[in-house]
Protein backbone atom coordinates (compact mmCIF):
# COMPACT_ATOMS: atom_id res chain seq x y z
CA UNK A 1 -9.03 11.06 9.35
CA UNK A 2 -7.21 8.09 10.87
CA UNK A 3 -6.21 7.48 14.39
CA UNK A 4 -4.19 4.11 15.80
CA UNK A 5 -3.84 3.70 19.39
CA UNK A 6 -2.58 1.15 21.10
CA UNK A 7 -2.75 -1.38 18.28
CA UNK A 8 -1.41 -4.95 19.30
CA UNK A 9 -2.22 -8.08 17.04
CA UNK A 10 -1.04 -11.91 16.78
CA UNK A 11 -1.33 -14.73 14.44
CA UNK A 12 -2.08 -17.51 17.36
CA UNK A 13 1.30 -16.50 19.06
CA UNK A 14 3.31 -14.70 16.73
CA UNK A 15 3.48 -10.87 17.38
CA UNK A 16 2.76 -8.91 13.99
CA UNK A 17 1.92 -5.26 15.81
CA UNK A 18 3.11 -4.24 19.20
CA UNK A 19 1.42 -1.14 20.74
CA UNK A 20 1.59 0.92 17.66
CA UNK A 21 -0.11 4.64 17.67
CA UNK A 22 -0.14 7.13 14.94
CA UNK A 23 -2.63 9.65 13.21
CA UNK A 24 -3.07 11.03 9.74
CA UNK A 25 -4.85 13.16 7.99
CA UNK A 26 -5.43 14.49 4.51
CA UNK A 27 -1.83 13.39 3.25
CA UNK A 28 0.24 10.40 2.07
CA UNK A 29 2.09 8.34 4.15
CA UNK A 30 4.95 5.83 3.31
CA UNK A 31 4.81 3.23 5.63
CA UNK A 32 8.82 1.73 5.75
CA UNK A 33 9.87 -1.58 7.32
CA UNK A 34 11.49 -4.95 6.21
CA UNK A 35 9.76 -8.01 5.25
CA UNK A 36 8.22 -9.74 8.17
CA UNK A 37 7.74 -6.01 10.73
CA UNK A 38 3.81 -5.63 10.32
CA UNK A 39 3.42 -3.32 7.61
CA UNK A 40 1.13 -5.72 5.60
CA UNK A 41 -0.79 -6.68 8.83
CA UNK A 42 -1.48 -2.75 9.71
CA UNK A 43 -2.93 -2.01 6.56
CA UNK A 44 -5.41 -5.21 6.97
CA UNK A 45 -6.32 -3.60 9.92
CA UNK A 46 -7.07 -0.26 8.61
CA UNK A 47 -8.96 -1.84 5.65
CA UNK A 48 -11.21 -3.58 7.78
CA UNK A 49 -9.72 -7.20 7.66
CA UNK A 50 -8.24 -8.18 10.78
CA UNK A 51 -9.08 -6.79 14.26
CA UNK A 52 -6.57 -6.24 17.03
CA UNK A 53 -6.24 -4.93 20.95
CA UNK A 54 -6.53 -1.38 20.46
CA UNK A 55 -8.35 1.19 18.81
CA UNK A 56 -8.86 2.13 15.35
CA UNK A 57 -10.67 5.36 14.29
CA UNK A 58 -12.20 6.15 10.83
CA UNK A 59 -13.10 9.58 10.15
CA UNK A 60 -13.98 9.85 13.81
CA UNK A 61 -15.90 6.49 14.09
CA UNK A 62 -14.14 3.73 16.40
CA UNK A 63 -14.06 0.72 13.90
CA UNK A 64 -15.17 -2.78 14.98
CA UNK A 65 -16.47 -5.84 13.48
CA UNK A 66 -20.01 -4.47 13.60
CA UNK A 67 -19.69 -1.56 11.94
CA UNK A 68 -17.14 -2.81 8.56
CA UNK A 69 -19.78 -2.93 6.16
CA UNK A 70 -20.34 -2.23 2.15
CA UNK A 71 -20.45 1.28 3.10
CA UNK A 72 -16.77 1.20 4.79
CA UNK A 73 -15.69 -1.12 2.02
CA UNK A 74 -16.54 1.38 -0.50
CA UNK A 75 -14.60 3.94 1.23
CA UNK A 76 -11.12 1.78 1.32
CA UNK A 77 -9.33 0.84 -1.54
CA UNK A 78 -6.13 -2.30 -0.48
CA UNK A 79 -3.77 -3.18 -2.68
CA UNK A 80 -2.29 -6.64 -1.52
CA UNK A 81 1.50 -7.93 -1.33
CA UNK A 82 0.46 -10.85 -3.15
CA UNK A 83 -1.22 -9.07 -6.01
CA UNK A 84 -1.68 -11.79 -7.93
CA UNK A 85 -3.95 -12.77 -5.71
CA UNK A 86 -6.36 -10.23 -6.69
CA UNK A 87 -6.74 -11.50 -9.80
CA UNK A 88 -9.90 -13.67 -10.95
CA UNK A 89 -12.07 -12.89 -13.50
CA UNK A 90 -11.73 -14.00 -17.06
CA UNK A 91 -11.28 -10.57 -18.73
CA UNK A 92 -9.44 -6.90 -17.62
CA UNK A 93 -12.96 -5.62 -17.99
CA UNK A 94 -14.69 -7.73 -15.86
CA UNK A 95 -11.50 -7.50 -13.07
CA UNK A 96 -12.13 -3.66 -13.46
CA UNK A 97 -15.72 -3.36 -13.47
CA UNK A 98 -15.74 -6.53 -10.57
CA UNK A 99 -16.13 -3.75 -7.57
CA UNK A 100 -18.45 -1.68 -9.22
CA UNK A 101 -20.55 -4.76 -9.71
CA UNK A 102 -20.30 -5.45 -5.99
CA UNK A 103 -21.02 -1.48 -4.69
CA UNK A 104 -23.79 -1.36 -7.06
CA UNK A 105 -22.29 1.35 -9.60
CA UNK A 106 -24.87 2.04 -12.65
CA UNK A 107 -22.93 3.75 -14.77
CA UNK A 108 -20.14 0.63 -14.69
CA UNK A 109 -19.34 0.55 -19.07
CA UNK A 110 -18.03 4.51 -18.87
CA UNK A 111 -16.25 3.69 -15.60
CA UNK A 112 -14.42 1.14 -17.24
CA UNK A 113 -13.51 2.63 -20.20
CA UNK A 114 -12.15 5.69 -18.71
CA UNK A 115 -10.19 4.63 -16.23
CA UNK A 116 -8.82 1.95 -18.62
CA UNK A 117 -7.74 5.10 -20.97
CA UNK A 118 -6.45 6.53 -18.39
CA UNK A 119 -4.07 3.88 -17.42
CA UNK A 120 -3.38 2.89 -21.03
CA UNK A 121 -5.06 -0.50 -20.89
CA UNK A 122 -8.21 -0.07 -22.91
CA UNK A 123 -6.83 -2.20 -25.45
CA UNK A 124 -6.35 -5.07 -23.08
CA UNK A 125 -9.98 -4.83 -22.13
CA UNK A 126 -11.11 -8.31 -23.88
CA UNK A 127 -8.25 -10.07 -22.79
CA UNK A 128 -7.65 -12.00 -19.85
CA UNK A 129 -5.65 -10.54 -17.12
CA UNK A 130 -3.61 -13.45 -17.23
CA UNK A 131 -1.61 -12.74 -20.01
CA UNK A 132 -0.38 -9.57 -19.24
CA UNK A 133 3.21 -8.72 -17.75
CA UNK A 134 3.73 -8.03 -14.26
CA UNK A 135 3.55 -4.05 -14.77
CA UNK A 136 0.54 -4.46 -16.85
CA UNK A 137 -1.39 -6.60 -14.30
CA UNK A 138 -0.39 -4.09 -11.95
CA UNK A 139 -2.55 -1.55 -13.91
CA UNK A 140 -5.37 -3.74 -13.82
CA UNK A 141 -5.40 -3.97 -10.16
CA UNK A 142 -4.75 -0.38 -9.29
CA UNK A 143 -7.56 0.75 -11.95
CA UNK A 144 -9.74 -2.28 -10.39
CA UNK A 145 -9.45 -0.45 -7.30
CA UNK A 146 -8.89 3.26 -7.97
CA UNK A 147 -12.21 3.04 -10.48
CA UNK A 148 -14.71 3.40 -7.45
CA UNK A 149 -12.95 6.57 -6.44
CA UNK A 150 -12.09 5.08 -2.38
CA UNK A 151 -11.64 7.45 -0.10
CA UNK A 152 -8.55 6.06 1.50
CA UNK A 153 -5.82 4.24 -0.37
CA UNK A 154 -3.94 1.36 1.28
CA UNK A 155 -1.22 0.01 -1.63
CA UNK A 156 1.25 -2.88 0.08
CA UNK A 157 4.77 -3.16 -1.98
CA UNK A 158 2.70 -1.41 -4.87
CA UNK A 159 5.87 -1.68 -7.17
CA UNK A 160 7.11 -5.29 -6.51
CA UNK A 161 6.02 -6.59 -10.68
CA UNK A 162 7.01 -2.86 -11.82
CA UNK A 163 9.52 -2.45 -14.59
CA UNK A 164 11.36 0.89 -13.85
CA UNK A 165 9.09 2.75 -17.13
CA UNK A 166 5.88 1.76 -15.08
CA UNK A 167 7.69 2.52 -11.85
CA UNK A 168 7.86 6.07 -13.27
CA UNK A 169 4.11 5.81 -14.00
CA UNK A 170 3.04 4.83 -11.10
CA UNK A 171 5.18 7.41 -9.24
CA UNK A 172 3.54 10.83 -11.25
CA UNK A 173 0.27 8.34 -10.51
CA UNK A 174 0.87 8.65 -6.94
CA UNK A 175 1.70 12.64 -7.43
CA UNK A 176 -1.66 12.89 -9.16
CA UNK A 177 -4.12 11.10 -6.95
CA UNK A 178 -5.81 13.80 -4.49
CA UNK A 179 -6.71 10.54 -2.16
CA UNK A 180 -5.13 10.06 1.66
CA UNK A 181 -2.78 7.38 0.93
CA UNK A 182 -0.32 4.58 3.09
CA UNK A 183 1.96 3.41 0.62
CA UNK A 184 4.14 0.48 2.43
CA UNK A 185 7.40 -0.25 0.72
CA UNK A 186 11.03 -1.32 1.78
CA UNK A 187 12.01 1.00 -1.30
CA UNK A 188 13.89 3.79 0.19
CA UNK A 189 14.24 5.50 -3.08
CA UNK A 190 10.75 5.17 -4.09
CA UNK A 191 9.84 6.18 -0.66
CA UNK A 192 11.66 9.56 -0.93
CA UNK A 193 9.73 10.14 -4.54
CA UNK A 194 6.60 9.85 -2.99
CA UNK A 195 6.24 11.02 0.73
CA UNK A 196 7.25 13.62 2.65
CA UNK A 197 6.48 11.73 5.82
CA UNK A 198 7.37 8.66 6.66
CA UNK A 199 6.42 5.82 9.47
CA UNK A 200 8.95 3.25 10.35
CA UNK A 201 8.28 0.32 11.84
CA UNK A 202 11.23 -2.12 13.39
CA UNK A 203 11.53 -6.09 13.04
CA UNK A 204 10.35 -5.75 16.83
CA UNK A 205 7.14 -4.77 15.33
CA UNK A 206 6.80 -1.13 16.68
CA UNK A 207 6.90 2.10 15.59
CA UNK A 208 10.11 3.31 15.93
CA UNK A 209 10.08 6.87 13.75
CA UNK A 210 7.62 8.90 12.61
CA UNK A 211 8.23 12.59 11.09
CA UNK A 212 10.10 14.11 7.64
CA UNK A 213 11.93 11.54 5.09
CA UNK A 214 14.35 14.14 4.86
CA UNK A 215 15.41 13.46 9.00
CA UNK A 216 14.97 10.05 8.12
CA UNK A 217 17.40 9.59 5.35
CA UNK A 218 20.14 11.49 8.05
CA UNK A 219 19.23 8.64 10.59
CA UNK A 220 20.89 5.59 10.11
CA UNK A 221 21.03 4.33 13.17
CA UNK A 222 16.97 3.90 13.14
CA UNK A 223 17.89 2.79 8.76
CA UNK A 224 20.12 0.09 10.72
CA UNK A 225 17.36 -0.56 13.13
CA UNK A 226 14.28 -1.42 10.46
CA UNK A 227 16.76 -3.36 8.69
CA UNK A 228 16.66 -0.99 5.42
CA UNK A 229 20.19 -0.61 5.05
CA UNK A 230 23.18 -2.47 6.08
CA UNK A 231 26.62 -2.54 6.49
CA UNK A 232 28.76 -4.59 4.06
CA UNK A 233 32.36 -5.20 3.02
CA UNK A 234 32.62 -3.61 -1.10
CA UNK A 235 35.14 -4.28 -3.18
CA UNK A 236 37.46 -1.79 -4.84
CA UNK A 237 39.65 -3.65 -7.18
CA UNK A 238 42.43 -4.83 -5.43
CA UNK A 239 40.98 -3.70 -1.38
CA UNK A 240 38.14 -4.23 0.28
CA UNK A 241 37.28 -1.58 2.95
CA UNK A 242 33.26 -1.93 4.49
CA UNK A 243 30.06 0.28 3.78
């Protein structure tokens, strides 16, 4: 379904990818690295967004500047860091039904009304986004996005505003969701929940594991490495030995 080869990109002169490679198909993948390694700017480039050196392959189709179009767009579904970001319109409906709108979707009221059941926000459909919580903006913009159905799902630190209840939903949302899926996180505990494969990239900005979480978890030199653990002097009481 997806194939990265080569993929190098830089803001002016700053490195964000170096040669990074990988394939995937009809599975989820948590993408694993610390602030700053390239995770965010990777999944810009699979949605279309930014364009590196390298290659990029959609369902078999090399992906360029000519060919991202409504039709691709309808296909990829992004979740941002920033996903606050994402927010604009004046109610939850209209922030729901806003794609549909764009993709030309007739049947947009039913949409919107089951997907907002489905979530749990139907009751927050005349309000304005704005005055939600954290987790329940979060709902808007997954359903905002999840409502066209994409056919690839690209969710960046998807659990930053989450409460640990809506953590929990969104984790047996995750479980649900038939959809190929890159779910980037520093979370190693949500990462474990969610994946069985993971991709790690270092603050180098490469690739630097990709297989089982289980193998992963056991490795912590490459944990060391991404900078998603580190050792630290804990107290005891009265001694202080390191971790």
């Amino acid at each position: 379904m997806v194939r990265v080869k080569n993929l190098t990109f830089k803001y002016d002169k700053l490195l964000a990818l170096d040669n990074v490679s990988f394939c995937m198909d009809n599975e989820k993948i948590v993408l694993l690295g610390s602030n700053g390694s390239g995770k965010s700017t990777l999944l810009r480039i699979l949605a279309g967004l930014y364009f590196g050196k390298g290659e990029y392959f959609f369902d078999g189709v090399k992906i360029t500047k000519r060919n991202v179009d409504k039709n691709f767009r309808k296909k990829i579904g992004i979740l941002f860091q920033n996903h606050e970001s994402m927010i604009f319109n004046p109610t939850v409906f209209d922030e729901i039904a806003f794609s549909l709108r764009e993709f030309g979707f007739s049947d947009i009221v039913d949409r919107v009304i089951e997907i907002a059941k489905k979530f749990n926000i139907e009751k927050f459909l005349k309000k304005s986004p704005l005055e939600l919580s954290g987790g329940e903006k979060q709902k808007v913009i997954l359903a905002s996005i999840l409502v066209y159905k994409p056919k690839f799902l690209l969710l960046d630190e998807p659990t930053a505003a989450m409460d640990p209840k809506t953590i929990g939903w969104f984790i047996d949302l995750i479980y649900e969701l038939n959809i190929p899926s890159i779910i980037a996180t520093h979370n190693l505990a949500l990462a474990y929940e969610i994946s069985n494969r993971a991709v790690v990239m270092s603050e180098e900005h490469k690739i630097i594991f990709d297989g089982d979480i289980e193998e992963l978890m056991k490795d912590l030199d490459t944990l060391i490495k991404a900078n998603l653990i580190h050792k630290h002097k804990h107290r005891h009481k009265k001694f202080i030995h390191s971790h």
